[in-house]
Protein backbone atom coordinates (compact mmCIF):
# COMPACT_ATOMS: atom_id res chain seq x y z
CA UNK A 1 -16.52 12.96 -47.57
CA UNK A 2 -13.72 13.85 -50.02
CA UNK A 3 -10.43 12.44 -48.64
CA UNK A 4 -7.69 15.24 -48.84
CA UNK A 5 -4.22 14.99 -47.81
CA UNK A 6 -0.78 15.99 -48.84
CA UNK A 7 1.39 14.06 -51.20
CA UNK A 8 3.84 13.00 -48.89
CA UNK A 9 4.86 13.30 -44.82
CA UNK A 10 7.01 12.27 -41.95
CA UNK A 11 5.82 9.77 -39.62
CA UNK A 12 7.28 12.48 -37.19
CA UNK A 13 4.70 14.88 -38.46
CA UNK A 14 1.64 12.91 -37.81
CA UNK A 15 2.64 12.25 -33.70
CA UNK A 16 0.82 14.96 -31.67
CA UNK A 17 -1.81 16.16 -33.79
CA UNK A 18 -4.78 16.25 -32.80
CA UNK A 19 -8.18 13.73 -33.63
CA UNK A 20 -10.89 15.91 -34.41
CA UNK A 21 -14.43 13.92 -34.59
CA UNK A 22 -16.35 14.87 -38.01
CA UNK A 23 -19.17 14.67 -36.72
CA UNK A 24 -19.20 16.08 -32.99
CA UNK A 25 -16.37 18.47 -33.88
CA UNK A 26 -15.15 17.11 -30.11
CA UNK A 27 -11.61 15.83 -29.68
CA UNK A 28 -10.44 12.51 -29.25
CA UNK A 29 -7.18 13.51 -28.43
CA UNK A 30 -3.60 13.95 -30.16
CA UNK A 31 -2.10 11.45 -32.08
CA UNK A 32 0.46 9.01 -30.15
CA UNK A 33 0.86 5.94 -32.18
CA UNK A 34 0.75 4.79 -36.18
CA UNK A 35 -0.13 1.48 -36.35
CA UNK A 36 2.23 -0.13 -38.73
CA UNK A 37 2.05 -3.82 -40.77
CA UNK A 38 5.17 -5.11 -41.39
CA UNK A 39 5.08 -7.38 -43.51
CA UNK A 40 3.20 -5.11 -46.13
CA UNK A 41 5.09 -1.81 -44.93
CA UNK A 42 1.43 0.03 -44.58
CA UNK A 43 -0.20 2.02 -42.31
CA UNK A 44 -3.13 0.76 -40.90
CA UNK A 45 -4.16 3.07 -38.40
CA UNK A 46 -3.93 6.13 -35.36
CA UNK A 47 -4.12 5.44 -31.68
CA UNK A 48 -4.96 8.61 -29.86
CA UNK A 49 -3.68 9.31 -26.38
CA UNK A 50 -6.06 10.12 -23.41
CA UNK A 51 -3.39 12.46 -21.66
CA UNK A 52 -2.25 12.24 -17.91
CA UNK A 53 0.87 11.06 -16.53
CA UNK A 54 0.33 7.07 -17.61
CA UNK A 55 -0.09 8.32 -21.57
CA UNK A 56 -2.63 5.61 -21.90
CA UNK A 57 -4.40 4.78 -25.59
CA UNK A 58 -7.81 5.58 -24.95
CA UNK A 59 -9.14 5.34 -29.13
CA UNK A 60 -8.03 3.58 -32.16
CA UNK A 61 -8.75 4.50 -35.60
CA UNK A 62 -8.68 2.70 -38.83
CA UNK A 63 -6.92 4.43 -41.54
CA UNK A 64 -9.83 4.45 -43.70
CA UNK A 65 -11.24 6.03 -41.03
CA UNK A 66 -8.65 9.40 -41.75
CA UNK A 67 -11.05 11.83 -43.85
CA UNK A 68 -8.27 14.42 -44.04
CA UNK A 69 -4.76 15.46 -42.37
CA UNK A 70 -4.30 19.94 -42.17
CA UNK A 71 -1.94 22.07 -40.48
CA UNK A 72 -3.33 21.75 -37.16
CA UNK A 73 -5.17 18.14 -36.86
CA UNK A 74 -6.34 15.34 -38.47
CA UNK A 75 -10.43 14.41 -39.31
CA UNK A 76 -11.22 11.35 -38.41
CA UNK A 77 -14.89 9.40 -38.84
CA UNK A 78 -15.98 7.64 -36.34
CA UNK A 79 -18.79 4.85 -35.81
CA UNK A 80 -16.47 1.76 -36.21
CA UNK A 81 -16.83 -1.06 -34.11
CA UNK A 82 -13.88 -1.39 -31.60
CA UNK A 83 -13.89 -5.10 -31.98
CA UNK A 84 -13.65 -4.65 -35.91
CA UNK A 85 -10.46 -2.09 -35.36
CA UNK A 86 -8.57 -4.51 -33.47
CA UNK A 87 -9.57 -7.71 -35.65
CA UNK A 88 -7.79 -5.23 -38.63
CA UNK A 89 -4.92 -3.99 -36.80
CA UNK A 90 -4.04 -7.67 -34.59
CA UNK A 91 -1.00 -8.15 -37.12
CA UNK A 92 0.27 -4.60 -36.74
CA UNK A 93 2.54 -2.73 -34.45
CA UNK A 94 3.11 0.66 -33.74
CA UNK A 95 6.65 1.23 -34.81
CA UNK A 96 8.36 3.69 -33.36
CA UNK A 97 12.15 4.30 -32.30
CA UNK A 98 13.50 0.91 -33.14
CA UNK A 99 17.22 -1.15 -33.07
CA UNK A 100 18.08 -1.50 -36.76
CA UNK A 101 20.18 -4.97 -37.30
CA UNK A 102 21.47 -6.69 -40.21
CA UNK A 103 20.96 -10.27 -41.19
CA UNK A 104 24.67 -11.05 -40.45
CA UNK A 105 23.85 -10.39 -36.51
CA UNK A 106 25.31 -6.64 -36.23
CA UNK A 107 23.58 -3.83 -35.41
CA UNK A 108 23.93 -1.05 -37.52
CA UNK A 109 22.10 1.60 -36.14
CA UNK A 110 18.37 2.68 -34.71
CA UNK A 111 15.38 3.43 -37.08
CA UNK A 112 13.97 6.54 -35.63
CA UNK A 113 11.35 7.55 -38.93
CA UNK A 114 9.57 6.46 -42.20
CA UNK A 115 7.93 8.54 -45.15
CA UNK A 116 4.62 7.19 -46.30
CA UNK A 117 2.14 7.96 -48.94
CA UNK A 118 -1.42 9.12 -46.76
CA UNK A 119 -3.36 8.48 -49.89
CA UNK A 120 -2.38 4.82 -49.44
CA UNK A 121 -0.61 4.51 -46.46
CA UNK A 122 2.57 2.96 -48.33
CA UNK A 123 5.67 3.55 -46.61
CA UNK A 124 8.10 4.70 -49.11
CA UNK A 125 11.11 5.05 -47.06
CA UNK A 126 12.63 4.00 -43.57
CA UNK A 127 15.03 6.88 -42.27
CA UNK A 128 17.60 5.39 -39.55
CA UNK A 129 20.76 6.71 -38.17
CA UNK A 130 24.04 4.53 -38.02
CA UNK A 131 25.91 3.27 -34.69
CA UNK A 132 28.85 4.96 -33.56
CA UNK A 133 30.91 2.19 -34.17
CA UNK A 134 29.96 1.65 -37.92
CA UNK A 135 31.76 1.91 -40.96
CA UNK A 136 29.11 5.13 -41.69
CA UNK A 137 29.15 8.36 -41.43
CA UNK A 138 27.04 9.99 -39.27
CA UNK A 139 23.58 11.13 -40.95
CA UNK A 140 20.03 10.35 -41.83
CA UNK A 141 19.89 7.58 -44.38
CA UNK A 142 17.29 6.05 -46.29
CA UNK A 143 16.15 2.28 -46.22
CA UNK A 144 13.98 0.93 -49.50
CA UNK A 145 11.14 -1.01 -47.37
CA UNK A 146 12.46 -3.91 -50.29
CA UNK A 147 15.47 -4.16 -48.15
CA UNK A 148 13.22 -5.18 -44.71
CA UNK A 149 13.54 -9.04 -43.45
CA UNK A 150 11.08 -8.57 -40.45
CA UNK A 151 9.79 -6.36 -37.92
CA UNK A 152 9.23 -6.96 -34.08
CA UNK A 153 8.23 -4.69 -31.25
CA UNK A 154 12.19 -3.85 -30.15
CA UNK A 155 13.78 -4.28 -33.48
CA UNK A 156 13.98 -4.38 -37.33
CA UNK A 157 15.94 -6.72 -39.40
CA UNK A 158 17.41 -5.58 -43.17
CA UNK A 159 19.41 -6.95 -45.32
CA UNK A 160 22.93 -6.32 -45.06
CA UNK A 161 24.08 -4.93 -48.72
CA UNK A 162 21.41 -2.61 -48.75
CA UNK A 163 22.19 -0.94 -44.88
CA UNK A 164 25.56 -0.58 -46.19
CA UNK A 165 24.69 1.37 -49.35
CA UNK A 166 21.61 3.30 -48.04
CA UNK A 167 21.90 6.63 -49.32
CA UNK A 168 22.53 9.62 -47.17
CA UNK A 169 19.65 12.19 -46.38
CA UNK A 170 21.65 14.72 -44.49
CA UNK A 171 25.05 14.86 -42.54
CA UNK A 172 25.61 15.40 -39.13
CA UNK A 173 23.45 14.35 -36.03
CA UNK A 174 19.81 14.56 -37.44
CA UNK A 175 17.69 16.95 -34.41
CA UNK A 176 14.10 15.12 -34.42
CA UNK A 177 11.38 17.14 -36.09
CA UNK A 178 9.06 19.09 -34.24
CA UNK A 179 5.60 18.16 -35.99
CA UNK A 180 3.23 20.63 -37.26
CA UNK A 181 0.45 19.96 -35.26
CA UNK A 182 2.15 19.63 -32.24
CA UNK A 183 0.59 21.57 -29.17
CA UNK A 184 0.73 20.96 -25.48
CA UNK A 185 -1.77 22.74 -23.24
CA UNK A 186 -0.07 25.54 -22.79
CA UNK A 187 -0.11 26.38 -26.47
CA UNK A 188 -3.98 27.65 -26.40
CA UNK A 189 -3.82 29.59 -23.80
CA UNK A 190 -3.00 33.25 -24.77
CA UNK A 191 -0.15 33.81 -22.70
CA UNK A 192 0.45 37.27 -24.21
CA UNK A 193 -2.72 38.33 -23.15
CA UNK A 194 -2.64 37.17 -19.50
CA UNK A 195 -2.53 40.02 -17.20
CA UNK A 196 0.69 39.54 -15.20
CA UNK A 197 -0.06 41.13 -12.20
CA UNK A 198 -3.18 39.38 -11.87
CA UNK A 199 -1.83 35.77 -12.10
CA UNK A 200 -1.57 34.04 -8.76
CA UNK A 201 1.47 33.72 -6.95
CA UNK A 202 2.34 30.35 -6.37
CA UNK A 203 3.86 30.93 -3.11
CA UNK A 204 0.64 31.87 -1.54
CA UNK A 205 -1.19 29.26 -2.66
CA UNK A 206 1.94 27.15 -1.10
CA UNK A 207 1.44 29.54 2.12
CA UNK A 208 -2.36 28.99 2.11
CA UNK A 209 -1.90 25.08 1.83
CA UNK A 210 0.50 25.13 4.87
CA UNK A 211 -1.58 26.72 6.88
CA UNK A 212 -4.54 25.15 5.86
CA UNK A 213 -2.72 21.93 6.73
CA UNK A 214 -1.42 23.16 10.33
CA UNK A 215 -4.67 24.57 11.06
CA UNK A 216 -6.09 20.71 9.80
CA UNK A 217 -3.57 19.28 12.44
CA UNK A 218 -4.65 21.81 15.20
CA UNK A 219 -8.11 20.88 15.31
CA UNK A 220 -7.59 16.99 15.21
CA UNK A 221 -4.98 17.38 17.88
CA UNK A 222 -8.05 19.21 20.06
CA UNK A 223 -10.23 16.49 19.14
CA UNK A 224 -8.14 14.03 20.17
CA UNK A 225 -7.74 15.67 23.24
CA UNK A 226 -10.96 15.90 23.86
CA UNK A 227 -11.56 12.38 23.39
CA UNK A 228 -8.68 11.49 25.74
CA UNK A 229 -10.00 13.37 28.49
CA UNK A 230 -13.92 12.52 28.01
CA UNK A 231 -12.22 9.09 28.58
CA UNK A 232 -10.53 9.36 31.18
CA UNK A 233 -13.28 11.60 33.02
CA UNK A 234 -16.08 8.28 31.80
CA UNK A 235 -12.94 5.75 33.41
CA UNK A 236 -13.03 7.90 36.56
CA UNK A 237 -16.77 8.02 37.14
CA UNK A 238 -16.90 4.11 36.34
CA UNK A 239 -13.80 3.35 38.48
CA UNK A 240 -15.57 5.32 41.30
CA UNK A 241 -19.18 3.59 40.59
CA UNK A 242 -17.23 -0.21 40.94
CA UNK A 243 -15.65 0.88 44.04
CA UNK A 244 -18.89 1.79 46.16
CA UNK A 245 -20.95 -1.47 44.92
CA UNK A 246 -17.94 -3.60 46.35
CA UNK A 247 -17.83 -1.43 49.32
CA UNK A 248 -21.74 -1.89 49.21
CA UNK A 249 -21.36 -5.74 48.94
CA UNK A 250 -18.45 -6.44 51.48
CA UNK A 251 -20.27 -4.29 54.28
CA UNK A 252 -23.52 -6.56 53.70
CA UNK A 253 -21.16 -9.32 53.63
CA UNK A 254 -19.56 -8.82 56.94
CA UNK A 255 -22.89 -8.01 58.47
CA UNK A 256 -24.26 -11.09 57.72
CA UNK A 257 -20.95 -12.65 59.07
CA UNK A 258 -21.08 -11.13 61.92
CA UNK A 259 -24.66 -12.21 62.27
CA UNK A 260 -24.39 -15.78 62.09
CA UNK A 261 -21.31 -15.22 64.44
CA UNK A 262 -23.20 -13.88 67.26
CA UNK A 263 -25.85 -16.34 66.88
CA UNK A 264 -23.10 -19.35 66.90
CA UNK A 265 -21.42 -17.75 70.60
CA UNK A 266 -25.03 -17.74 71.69
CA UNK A 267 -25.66 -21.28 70.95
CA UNK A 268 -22.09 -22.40 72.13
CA UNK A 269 -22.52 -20.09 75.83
CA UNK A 270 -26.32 -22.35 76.06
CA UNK A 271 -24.37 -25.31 75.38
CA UNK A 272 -21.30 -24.91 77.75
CA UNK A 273 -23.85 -23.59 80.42
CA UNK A 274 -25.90 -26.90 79.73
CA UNK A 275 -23.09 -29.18 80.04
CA UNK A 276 -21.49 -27.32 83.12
CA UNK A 277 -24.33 -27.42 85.23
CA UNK A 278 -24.65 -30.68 86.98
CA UNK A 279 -20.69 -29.96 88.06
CA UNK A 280 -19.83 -28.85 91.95
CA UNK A 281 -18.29 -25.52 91.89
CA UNK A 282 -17.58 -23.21 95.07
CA UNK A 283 -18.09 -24.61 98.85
CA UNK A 284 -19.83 -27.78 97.43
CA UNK A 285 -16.22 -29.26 96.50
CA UNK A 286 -15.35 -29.36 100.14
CA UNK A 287 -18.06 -31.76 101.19
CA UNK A 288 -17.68 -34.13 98.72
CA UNK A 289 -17.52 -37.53 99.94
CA UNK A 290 -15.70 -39.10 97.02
CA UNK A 291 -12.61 -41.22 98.97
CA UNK A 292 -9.33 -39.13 98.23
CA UNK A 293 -5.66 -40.87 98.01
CA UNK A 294 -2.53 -39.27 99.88
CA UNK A 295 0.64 -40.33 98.76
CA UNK A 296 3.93 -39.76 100.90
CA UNK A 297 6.47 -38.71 98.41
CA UNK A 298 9.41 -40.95 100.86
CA UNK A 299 7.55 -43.48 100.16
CA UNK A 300 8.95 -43.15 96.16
CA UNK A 301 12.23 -41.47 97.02
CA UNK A 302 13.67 -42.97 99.98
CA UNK A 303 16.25 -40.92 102.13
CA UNK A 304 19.09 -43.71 102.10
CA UNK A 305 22.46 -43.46 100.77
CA UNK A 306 24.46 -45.41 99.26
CA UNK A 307 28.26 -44.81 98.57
CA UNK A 308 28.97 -45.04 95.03
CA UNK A 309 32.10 -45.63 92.86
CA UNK A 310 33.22 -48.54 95.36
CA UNK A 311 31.60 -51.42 93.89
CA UNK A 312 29.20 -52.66 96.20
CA UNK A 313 26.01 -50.76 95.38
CA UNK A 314 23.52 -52.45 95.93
CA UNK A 315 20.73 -52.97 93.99
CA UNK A 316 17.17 -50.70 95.04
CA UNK A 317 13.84 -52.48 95.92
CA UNK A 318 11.43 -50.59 96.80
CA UNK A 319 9.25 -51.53 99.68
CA UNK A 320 6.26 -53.13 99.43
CA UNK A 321 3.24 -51.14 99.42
CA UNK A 322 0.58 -51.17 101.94
């Protein structure tokens, strides 16, 4: 395949277009990182962006790999080994909006571009903007890729001299370029031939998602209900059931104590009527012969008296007894 690209571009024009396989013709995806060495100031390769909210890198591409860069997208061959991408691309970064500082400690502005040859992938020149607070005027200026110390993930480092006297691009605030081959979703569909009154009205759909929800809540309130009360109505029947088998049980139990009660006042009547029946009772206690004992009462509580308080009571003996 013939390599064919332009003889010079933006960084800036390169984000957001989008990886066309050569041979599927399918899409990997647009463009959302250039994989940059620092040390050599060459590209090295693409990462291509899966889409959703996270933005996630779902392909990497070598930049041998490129087969041409149009209007609209870039052709890229595929077949290489993702293990033998990120062997070749382990000492690169992709460089993007970064703090520009001098080697005396200031920083002097933010890098925010670079111009590179696709043919080689040579940068050719870093474009940064100056701090408010520096001695420059407000701009794009250019930075010889000579000039670079080092490069990090946050920042770049340049020599002093040369951020000083970096020529100006253009004056003013620089707006960011939108890139060629930028397109979101929305820019393949044919809005101009959409039908307007046949496009849905989000408010219904809002509307229909309400009610869907309240009608949702309606039946698991019912089931609920139903659950509750099949409960209660299985706790009732159960509650019932427990209360005749221990109505069952205590009636047999106080049968069975009332059983071995009247068998016990049988057994103690036999035994009283046993034990009583030797005994006199009725007219046979009058002719009992067993010698009786009468006591006169005088004979304990005799009749005399005896004045008292006068000091000459006597002391009682009682009489002998018979």
């Amino acid at each position: 395949m013939e390599r064919s690209f332009p003889q010079g571009m933006l960084k800036s024009e390169l984000i957001n277009r989008l990886a066309i396989n050569l041979d599927t013709a399918e899409e990997f995806g647009p463009i959302a990182e250039v994989w940059v060495n620092g040390r050599t100031h060459q590209v090295k390769g693409l990462g291509c962006s899966a889409g959703g909210l996270l933005n996630r890198q779902s392909r990497r591409f070598l930049w041998t790999q490129v087969g041409s860069i149009g209007r609209d997208g870039v052709v890229v061959k595929a077949g290489a080994r993702a293990e033998a991408i990120d062997e070749h691309l382990q000492d690169c970064l992709p460089m993007g909006a970064l703090e520009l500082w001098s080697d005396h400690g200031d920083r002097l502005g933010q890098l925010v571009d670079y111009r590179f040859d696709p043919t080689t992938g040579n940068i050719l020149q870093y474009l940064f903007i100056p701090e408010v607070t520096s001695d420059l005027a407000p701009g794009l200026y250019a930075l010889d890729p000579i000039a670079v110390i080092s490069t990090g993930r946050r920042r770049i480092m340049a020599e002093d001299t040369a951020l000083r006297t970096a020529p100006l691009i253009s004056e003013g605030l620089p707006q960011p370029a939108e890139a060629a081959g930028s397109r979101s979703p929305f820019d393949r569909l044919p809005l101009d031939r959409l039908p307007l009154d046949k496009m849905p009205d989000p408010r219904r759909g809002w509307d229909a998602a309400v009610k869907g929800t309240q009608t949702m809540r309606d039946q698991v309130n019912e089931h609920v209900q139903e659950g509750r009360q099949r409960l209660g109505a299985e706790a009732q029947d159960r509650r019932q059931k427990i209360q005749a088998e221990a109505q069952d049980k205590l009636g047999g139990l106080l049968g069975n104590v009332k059983r071995r009660t009247r068998g016990l006042r049988h057994q103690l009547r036999e035994a009283v009527t046993d034990a009583t029946a030797g005994l006199p009772s009725g007219p046979n206690l009058r002719d009992d012969k067993t010698p009786t004992i009468d006591v006169d009462v005088m004979e304990f509580w005799p009749e005399d008296d005896f004045p008292t308080g006068t000091g000459d009571e006597r002391p009682y003996n009682p009489p002998p007894r018979p």
